[in-house]
C-alpha atoms as a PDB file:
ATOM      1  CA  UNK A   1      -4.953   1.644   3.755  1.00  0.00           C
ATOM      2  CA  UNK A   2      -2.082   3.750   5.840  1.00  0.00           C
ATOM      3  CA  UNK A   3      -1.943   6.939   6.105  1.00  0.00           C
ATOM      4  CA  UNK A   4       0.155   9.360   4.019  1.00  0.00           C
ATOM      5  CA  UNK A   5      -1.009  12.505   5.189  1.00  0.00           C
ATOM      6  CA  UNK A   6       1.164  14.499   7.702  1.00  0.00           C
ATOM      7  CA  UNK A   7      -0.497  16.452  10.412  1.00  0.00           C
ATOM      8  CA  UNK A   8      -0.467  19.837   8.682  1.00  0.00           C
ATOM      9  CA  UNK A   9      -1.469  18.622   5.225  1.00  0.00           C
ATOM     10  CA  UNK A  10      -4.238  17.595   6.652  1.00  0.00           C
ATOM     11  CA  UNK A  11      -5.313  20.497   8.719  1.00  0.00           C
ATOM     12  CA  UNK A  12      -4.699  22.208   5.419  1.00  0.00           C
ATOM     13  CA  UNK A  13      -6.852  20.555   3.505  1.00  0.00           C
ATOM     14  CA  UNK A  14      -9.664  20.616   5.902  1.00  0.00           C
ATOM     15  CA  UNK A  15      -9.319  24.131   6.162  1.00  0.00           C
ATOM     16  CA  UNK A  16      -9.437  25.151   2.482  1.00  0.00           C
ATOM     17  CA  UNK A  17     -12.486  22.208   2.172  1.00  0.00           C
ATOM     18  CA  UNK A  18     -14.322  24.332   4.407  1.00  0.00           C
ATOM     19  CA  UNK A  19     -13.374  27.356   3.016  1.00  0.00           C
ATOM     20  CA  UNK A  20     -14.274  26.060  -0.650  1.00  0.00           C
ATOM     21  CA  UNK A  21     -17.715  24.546   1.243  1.00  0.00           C
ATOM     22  CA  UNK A  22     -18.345  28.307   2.600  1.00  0.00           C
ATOM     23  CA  UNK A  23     -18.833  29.675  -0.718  1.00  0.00           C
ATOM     24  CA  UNK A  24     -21.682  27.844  -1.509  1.00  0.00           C
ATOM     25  CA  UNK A  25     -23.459  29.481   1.187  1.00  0.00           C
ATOM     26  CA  UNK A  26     -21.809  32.501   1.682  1.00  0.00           C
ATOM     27  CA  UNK A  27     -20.073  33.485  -0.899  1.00  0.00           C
ATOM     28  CA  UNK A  28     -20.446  33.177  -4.628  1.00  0.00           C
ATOM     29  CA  UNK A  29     -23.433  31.121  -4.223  1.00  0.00           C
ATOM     30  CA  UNK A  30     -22.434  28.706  -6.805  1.00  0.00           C
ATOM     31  CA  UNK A  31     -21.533  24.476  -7.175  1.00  0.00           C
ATOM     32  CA  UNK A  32     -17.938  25.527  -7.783  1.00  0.00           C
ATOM     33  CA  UNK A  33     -17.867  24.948  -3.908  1.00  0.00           C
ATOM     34  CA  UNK A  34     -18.698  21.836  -3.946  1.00  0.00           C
ATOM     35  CA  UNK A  35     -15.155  20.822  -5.081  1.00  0.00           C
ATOM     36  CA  UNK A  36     -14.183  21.865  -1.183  1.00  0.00           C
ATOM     37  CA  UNK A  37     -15.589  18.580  -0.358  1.00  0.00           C
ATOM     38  CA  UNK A  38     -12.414  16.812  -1.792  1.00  0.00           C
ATOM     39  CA  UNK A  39     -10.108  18.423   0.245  1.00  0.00           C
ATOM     40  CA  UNK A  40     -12.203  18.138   3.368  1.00  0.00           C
ATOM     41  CA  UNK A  41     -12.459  14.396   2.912  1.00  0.00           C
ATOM     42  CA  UNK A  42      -9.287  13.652   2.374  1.00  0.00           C
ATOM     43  CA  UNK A  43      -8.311  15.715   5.324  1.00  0.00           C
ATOM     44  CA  UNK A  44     -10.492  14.303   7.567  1.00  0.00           C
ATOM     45  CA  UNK A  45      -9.703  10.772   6.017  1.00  0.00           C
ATOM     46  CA  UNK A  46      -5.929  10.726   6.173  1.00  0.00           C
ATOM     47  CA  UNK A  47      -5.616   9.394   3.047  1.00  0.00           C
ATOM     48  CA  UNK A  48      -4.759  11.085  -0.553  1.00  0.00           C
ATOM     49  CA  UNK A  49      -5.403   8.801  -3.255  1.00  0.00           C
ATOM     50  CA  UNK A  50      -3.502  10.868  -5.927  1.00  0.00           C
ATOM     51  CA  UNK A  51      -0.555  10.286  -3.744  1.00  0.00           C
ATOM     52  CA  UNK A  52      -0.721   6.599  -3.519  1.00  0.00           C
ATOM     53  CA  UNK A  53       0.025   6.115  -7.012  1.00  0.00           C
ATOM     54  CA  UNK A  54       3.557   8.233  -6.588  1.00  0.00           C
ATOM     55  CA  UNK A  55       4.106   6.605  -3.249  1.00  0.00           C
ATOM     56  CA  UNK A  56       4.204  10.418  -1.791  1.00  0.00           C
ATOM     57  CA  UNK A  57       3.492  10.483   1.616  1.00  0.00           C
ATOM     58  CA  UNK A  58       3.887  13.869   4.201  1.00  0.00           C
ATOM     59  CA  UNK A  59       3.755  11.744   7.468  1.00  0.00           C
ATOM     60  CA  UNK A  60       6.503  10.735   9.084  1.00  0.00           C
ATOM     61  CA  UNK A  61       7.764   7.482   8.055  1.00  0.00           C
ATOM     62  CA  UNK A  62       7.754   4.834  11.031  1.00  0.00           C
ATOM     63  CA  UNK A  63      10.806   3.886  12.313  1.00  0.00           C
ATOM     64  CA  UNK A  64      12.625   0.893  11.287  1.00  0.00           C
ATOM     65  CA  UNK A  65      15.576  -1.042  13.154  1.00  0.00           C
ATOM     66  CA  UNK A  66      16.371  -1.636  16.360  1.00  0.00           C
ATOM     67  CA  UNK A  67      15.665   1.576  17.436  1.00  0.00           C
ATOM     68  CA  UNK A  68      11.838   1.028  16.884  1.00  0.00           C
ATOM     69  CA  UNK A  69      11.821  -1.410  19.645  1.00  0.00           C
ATOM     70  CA  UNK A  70      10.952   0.124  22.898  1.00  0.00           C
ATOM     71  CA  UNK A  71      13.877  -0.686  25.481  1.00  0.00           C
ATOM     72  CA  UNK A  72      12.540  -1.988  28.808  1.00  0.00           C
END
């Protein structure tokens, strides 16, 4: 499986994952927080599967052509 997550989706989702994860300790105290773990995996994964059904992706595609071919 390849990647579809762009750099700063996925330091977005590991952010709010943690955030979400901090509430079960910190905050509210309840397994609402739990959900955080979803974001956080995916984050640290790479890999959203609710995108792979749309065929989203936030990374940049890679190049195709000739210009993908390093010049020597």
């Amino acid at each position: 499986m390849r990647n579809n997550e762009g750099t700063i989706d996925r330091l977005v989702r590991v952010v709010l994952g943690v955030v979400l994860l901090s509430q079960v300790f910190f905050g509210l105290k309840t397994p609402f927080g739990l959900i955080g773990l979803l974001p956080l995996l995916t984050g640290l994964v790479g890999v959203c599967p609710a995108y792979l059904p749309f065929g989203l992706r936030t990374c940049p595609a890679p190049a195709k052509g000739p210009e993908a071919v390093p010049k020597s």
